[in-house]
C-alpha atoms as a PDB file:
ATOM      1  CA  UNK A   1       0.000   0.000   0.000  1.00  0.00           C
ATOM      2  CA  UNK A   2       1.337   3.535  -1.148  1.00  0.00           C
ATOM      3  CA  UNK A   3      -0.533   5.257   1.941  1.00  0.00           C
ATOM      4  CA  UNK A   4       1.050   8.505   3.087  1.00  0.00           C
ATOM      5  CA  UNK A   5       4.025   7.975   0.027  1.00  0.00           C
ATOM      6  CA  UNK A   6       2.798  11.121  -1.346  1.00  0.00           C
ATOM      7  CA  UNK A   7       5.945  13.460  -0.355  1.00  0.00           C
ATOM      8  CA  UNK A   8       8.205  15.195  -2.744  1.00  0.00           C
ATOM      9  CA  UNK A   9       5.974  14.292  -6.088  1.00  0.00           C
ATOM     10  CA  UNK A  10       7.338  17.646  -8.251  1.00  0.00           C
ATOM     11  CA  UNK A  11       4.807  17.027 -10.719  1.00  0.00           C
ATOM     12  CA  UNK A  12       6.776  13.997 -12.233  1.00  0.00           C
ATOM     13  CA  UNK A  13       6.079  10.047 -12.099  1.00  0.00           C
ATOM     14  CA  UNK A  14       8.311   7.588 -10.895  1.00  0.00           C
ATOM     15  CA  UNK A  15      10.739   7.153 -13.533  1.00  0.00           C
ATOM     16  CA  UNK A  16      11.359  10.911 -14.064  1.00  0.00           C
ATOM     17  CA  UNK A  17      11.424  12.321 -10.579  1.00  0.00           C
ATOM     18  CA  UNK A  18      14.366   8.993  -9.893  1.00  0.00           C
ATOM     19  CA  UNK A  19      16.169  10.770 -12.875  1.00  0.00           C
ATOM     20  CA  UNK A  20      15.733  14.349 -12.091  1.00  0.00           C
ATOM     21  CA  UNK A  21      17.002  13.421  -8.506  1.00  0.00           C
ATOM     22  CA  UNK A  22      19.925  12.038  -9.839  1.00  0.00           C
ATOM     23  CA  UNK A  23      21.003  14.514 -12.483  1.00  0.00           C
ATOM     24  CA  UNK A  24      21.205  17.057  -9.162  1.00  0.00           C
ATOM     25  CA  UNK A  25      22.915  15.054  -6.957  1.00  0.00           C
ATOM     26  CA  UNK A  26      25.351  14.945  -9.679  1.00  0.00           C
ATOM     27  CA  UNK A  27      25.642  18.271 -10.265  1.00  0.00           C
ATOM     28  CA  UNK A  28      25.892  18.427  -6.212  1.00  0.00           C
ATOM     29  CA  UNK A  29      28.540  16.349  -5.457  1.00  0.00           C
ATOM     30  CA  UNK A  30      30.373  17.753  -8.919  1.00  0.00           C
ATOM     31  CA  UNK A  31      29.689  21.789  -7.787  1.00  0.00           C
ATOM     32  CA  UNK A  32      29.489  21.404  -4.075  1.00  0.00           C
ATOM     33  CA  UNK A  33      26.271  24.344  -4.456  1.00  0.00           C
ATOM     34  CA  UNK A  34      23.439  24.341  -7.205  1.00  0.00           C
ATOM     35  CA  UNK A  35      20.325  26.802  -7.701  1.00  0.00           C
ATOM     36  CA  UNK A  36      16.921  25.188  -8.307  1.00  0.00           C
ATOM     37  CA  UNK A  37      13.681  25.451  -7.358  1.00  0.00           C
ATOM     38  CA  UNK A  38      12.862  25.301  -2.715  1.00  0.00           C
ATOM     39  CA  UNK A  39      10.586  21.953  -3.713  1.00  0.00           C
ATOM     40  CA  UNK A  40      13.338  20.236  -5.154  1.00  0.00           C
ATOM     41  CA  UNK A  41      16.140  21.170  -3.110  1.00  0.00           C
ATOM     42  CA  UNK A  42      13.710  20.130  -0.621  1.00  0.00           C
ATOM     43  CA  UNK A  43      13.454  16.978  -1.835  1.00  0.00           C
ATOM     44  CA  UNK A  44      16.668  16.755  -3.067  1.00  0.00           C
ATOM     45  CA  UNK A  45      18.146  16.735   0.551  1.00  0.00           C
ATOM     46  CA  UNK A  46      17.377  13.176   1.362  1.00  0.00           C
ATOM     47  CA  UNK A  47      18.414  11.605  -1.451  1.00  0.00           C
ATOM     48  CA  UNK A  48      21.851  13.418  -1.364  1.00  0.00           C
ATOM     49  CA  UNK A  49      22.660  12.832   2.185  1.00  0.00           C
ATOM     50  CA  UNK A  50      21.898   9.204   1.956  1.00  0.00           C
ATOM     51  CA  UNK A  51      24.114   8.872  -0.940  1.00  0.00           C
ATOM     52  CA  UNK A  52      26.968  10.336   1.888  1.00  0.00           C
ATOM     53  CA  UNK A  53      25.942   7.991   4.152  1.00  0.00           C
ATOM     54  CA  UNK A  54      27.045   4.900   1.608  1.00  0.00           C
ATOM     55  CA  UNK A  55      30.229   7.136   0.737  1.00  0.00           C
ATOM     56  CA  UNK A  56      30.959   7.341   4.522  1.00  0.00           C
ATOM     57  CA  UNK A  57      30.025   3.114   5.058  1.00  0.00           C
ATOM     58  CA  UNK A  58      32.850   2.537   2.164  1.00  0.00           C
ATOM     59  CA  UNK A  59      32.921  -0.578   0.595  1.00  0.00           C
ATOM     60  CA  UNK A  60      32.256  -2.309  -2.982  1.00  0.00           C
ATOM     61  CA  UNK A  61      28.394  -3.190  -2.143  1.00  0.00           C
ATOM     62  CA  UNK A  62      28.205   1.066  -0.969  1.00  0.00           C
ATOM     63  CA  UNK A  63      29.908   2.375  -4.116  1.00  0.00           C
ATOM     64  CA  UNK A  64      27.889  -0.229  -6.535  1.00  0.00           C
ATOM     65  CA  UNK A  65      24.284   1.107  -4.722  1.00  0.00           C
ATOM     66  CA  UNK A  66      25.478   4.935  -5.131  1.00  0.00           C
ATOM     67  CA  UNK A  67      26.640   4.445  -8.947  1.00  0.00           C
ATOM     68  CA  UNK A  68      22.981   2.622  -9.418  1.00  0.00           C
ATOM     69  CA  UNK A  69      21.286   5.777  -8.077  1.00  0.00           C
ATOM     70  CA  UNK A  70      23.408   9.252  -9.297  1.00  0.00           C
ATOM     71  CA  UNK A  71      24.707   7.010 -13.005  1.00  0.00           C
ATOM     72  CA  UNK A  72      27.784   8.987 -12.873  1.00  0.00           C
ATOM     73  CA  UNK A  73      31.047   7.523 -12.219  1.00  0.00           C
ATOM     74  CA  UNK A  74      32.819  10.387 -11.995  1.00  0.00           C
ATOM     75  CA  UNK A  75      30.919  12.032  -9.282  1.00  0.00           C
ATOM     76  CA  UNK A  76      30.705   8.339  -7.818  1.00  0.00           C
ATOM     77  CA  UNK A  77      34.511   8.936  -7.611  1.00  0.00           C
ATOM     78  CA  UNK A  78      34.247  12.192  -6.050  1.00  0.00           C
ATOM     79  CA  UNK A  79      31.907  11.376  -3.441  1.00  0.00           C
ATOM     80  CA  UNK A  80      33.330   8.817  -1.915  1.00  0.00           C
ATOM     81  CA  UNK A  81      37.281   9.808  -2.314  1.00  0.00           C
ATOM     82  CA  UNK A  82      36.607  13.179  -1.536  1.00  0.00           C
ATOM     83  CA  UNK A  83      33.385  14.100  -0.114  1.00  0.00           C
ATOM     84  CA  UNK A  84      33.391  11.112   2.011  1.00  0.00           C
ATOM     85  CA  UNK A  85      35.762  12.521   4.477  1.00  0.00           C
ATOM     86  CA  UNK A  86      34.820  16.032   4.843  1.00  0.00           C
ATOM     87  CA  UNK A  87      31.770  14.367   7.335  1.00  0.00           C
ATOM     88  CA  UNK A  88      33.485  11.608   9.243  1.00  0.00           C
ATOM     89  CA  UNK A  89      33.089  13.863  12.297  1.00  0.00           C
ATOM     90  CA  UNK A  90      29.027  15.182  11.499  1.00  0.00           C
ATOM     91  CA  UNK A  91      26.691  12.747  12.126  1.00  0.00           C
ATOM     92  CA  UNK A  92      24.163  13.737   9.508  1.00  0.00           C
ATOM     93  CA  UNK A  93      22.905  17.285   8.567  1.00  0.00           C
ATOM     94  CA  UNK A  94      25.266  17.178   5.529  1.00  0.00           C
ATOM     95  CA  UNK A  95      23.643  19.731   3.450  1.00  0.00           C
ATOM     96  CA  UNK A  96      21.980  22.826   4.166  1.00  0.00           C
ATOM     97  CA  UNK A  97      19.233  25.182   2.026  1.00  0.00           C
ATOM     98  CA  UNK A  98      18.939  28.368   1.617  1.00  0.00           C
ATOM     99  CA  UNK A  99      15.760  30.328   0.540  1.00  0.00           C
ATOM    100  CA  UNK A 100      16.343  33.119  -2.017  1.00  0.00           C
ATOM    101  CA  UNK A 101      13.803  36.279  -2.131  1.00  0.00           C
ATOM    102  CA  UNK A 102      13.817  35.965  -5.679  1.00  0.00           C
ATOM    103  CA  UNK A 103      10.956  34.216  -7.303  1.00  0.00           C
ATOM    104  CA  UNK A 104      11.818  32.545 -10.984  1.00  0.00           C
ATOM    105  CA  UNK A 105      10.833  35.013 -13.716  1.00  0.00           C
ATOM    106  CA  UNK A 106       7.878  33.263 -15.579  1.00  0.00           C
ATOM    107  CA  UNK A 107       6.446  31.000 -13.391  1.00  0.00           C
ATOM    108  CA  UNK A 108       7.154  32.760 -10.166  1.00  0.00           C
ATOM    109  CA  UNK A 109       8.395  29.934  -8.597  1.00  0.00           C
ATOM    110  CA  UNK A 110      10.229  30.009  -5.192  1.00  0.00           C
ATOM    111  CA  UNK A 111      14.072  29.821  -5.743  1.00  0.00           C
ATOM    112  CA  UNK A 112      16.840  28.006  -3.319  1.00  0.00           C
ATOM    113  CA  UNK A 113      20.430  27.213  -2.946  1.00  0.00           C
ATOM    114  CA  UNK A 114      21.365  24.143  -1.847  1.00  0.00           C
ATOM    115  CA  UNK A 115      24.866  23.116  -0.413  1.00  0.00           C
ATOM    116  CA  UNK A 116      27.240  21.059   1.519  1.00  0.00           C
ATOM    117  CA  UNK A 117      27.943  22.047   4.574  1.00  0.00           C
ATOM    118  CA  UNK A 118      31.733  22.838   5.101  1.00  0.00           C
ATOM    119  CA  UNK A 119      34.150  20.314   7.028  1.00  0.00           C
ATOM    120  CA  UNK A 120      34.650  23.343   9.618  1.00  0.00           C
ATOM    121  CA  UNK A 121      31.472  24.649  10.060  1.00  0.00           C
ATOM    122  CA  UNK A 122      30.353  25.638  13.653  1.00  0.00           C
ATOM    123  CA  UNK A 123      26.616  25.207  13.073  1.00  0.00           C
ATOM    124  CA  UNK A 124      24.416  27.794  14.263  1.00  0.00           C
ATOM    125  CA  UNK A 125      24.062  29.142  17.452  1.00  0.00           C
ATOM    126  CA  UNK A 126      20.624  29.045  19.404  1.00  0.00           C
ATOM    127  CA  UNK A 127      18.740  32.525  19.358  1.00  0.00           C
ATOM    128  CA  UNK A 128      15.812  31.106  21.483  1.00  0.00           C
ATOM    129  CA  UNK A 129      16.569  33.570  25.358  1.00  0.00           C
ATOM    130  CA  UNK A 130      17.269  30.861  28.036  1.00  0.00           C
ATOM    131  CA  UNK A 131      14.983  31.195  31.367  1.00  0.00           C
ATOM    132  CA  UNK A 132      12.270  32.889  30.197  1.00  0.00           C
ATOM    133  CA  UNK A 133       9.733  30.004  30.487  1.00  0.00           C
ATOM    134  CA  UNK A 134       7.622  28.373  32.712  1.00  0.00           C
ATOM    135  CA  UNK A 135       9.872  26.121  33.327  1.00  0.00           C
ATOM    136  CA  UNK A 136      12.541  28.921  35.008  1.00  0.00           C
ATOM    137  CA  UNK A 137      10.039  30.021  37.266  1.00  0.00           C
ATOM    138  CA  UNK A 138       9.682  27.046  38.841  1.00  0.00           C
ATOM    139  CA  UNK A 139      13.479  26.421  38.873  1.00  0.00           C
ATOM    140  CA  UNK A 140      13.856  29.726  40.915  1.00  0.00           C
ATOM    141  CA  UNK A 141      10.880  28.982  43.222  1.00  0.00           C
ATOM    142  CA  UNK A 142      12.518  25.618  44.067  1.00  0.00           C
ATOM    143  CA  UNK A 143      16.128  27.756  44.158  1.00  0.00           C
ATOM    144  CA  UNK A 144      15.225  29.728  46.861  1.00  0.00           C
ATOM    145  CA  UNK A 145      14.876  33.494  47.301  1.00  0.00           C
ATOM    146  CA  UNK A 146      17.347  35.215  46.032  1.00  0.00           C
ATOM    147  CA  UNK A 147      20.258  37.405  47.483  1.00  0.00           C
ATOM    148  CA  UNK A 148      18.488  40.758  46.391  1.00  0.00           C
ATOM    149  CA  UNK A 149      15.035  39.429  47.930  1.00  0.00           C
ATOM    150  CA  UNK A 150      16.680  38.085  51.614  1.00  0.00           C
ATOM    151  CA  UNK A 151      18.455  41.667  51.724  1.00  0.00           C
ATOM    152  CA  UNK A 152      14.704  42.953  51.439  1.00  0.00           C
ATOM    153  CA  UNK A 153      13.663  41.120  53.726  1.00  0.00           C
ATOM    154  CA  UNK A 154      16.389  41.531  56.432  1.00  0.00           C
ATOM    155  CA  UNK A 155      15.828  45.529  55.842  1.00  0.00           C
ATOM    156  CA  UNK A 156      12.223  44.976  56.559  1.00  0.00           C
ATOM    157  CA  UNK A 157      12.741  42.924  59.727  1.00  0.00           C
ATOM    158  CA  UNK A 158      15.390  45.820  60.918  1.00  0.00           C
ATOM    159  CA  UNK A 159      13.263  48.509  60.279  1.00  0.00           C
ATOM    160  CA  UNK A 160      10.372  46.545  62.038  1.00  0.00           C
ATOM    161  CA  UNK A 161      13.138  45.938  65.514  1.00  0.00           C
ATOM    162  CA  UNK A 162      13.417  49.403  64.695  1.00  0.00           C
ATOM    163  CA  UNK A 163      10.188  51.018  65.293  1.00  0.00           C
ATOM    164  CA  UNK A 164       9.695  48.514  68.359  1.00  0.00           C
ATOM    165  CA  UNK A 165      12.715  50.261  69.700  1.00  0.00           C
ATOM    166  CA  UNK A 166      11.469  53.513  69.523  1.00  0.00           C
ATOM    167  CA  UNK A 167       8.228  52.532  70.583  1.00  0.00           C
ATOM    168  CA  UNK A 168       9.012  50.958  74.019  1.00  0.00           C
ATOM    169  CA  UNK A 169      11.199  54.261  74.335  1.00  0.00           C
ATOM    170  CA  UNK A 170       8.483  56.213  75.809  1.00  0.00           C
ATOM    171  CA  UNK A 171       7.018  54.160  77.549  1.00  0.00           C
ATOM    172  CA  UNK A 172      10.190  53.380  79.480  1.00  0.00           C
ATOM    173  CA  UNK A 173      10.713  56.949  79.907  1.00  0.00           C
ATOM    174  CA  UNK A 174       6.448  57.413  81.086  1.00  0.00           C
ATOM    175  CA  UNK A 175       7.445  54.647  83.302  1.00  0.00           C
ATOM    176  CA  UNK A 176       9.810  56.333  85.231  1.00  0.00           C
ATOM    177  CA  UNK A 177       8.362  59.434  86.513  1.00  0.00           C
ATOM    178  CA  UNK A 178       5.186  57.172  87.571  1.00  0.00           C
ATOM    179  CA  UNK A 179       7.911  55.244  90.054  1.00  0.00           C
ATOM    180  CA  UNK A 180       9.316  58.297  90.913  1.00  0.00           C
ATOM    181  CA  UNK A 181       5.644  59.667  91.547  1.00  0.00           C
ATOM    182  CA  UNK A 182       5.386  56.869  93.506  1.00  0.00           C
ATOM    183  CA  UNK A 183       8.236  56.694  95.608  1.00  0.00           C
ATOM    184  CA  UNK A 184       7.680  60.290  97.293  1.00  0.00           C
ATOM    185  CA  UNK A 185       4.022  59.250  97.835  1.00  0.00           C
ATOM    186  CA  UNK A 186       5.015  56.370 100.132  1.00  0.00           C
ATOM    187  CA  UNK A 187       7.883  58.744 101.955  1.00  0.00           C
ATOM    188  CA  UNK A 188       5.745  61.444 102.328  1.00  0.00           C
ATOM    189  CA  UNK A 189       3.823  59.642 104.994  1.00  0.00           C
ATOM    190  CA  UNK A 190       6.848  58.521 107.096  1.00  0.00           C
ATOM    191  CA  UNK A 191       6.947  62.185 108.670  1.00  0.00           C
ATOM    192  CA  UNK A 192       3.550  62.205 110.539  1.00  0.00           C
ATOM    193  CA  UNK A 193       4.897  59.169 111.752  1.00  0.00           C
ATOM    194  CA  UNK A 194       7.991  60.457 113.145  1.00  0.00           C
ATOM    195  CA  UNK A 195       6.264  63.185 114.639  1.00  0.00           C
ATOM    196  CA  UNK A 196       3.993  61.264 116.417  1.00  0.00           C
ATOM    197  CA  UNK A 197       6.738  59.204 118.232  1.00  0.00           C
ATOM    198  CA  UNK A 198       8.499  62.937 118.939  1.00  0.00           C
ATOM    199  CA  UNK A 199       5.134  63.965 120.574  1.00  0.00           C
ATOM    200  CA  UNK A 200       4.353  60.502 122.741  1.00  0.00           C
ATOM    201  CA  UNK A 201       8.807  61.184 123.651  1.00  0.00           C
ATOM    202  CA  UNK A 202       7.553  64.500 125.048  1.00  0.00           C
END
């Protein structure tokens, strides 16, 4: 059953899309970068990278399988002497597209380059910002408060010791006249006393 086989059809039937995928491999492998159309660069890019895949494998059976599918011995040659070990150290992702603004002039058709990637390329760099999810939240709430947020917070319990301080203050101070108040209350009635034992002396 052909169900879901449907990718990559370019308008062509079996026979013809097979050849058309092997006359730009060829030129591929030959050039290193071709122009055509973003459809069939698009589907261009799985044929050509399993063809380095075989060129990487090595081997009669490998080389035999490649010349059935590009039909060119000479790029046959050049893909597996050459090509073959500019990607022992990439583990697929041997080709990369590139869309071109330009549409094709008569049929407006969506142009692309298509290339191998160099032996010393770096790759691209992620753009995406790190920690700005969901999932950094709940990192930082299982971190912990932070140095900026416990400085906060010892400032606020200061400033709270603070104003308790300055609050029991006064009343320390109120305090202290009262006891003085006091004090002269209870010696104030120690002199009828003494003058009473004068008198009963007398």
């Amino acid at each position: 059953m052909r169900h879901r086989k449907h990718n990559h059809q370019l308008g062509r039937k079996k026979e013809h899309r097979i050849a058309t995928m092997a006359a730009l491999s060829t030129a591929l492998i030959t050039h290193g970068r071709i122009k055509t159309t973003l459809a069939k660069a698009k589907a261009l890019r799985p044929f050509a990278e399993r063809l380095v895949t075989l060129a990487k494998k090595g081997g009669l059976a490998n080389r035999r399988l490649a010349a059935s599918r590009i039909r060119s011995p000479e790029a046959v040659k050049k893909l597996f002497d050459e090509r073959a070990s500019e990607f022992t150290d990439r583990n697929g992702g041997y080709t990369r597209i590139y869309k071109l603004g330009n549409a094709r002039i008569g049929d407006a058709a969506e142009m692309a380059l298509i290339e191998f990637v160099p032996a010393n390329d770096p790759g691209y760099s992620s753009s995406r910002r790190k920690g700005k999810g969901k999932g950094a939240k709940k990192s930082a709430a299982k971190a912990g408060p932070t140095p900026a947020k416990e400085g906060e917070e010892a400032g606020k319990e200061e400033s709270a010791t603070a104003t308790a301080v300055a609050e029991e203050e006064p009343k320390a101070e109120a305090a202290e006249p009262a006891a003085e108040a006091t004090g002269s209350e209870d010696a104030a009635p120690e002199k009828p006393e003494a003058e009473g034992g004068e008198a009963e002396k007398k």
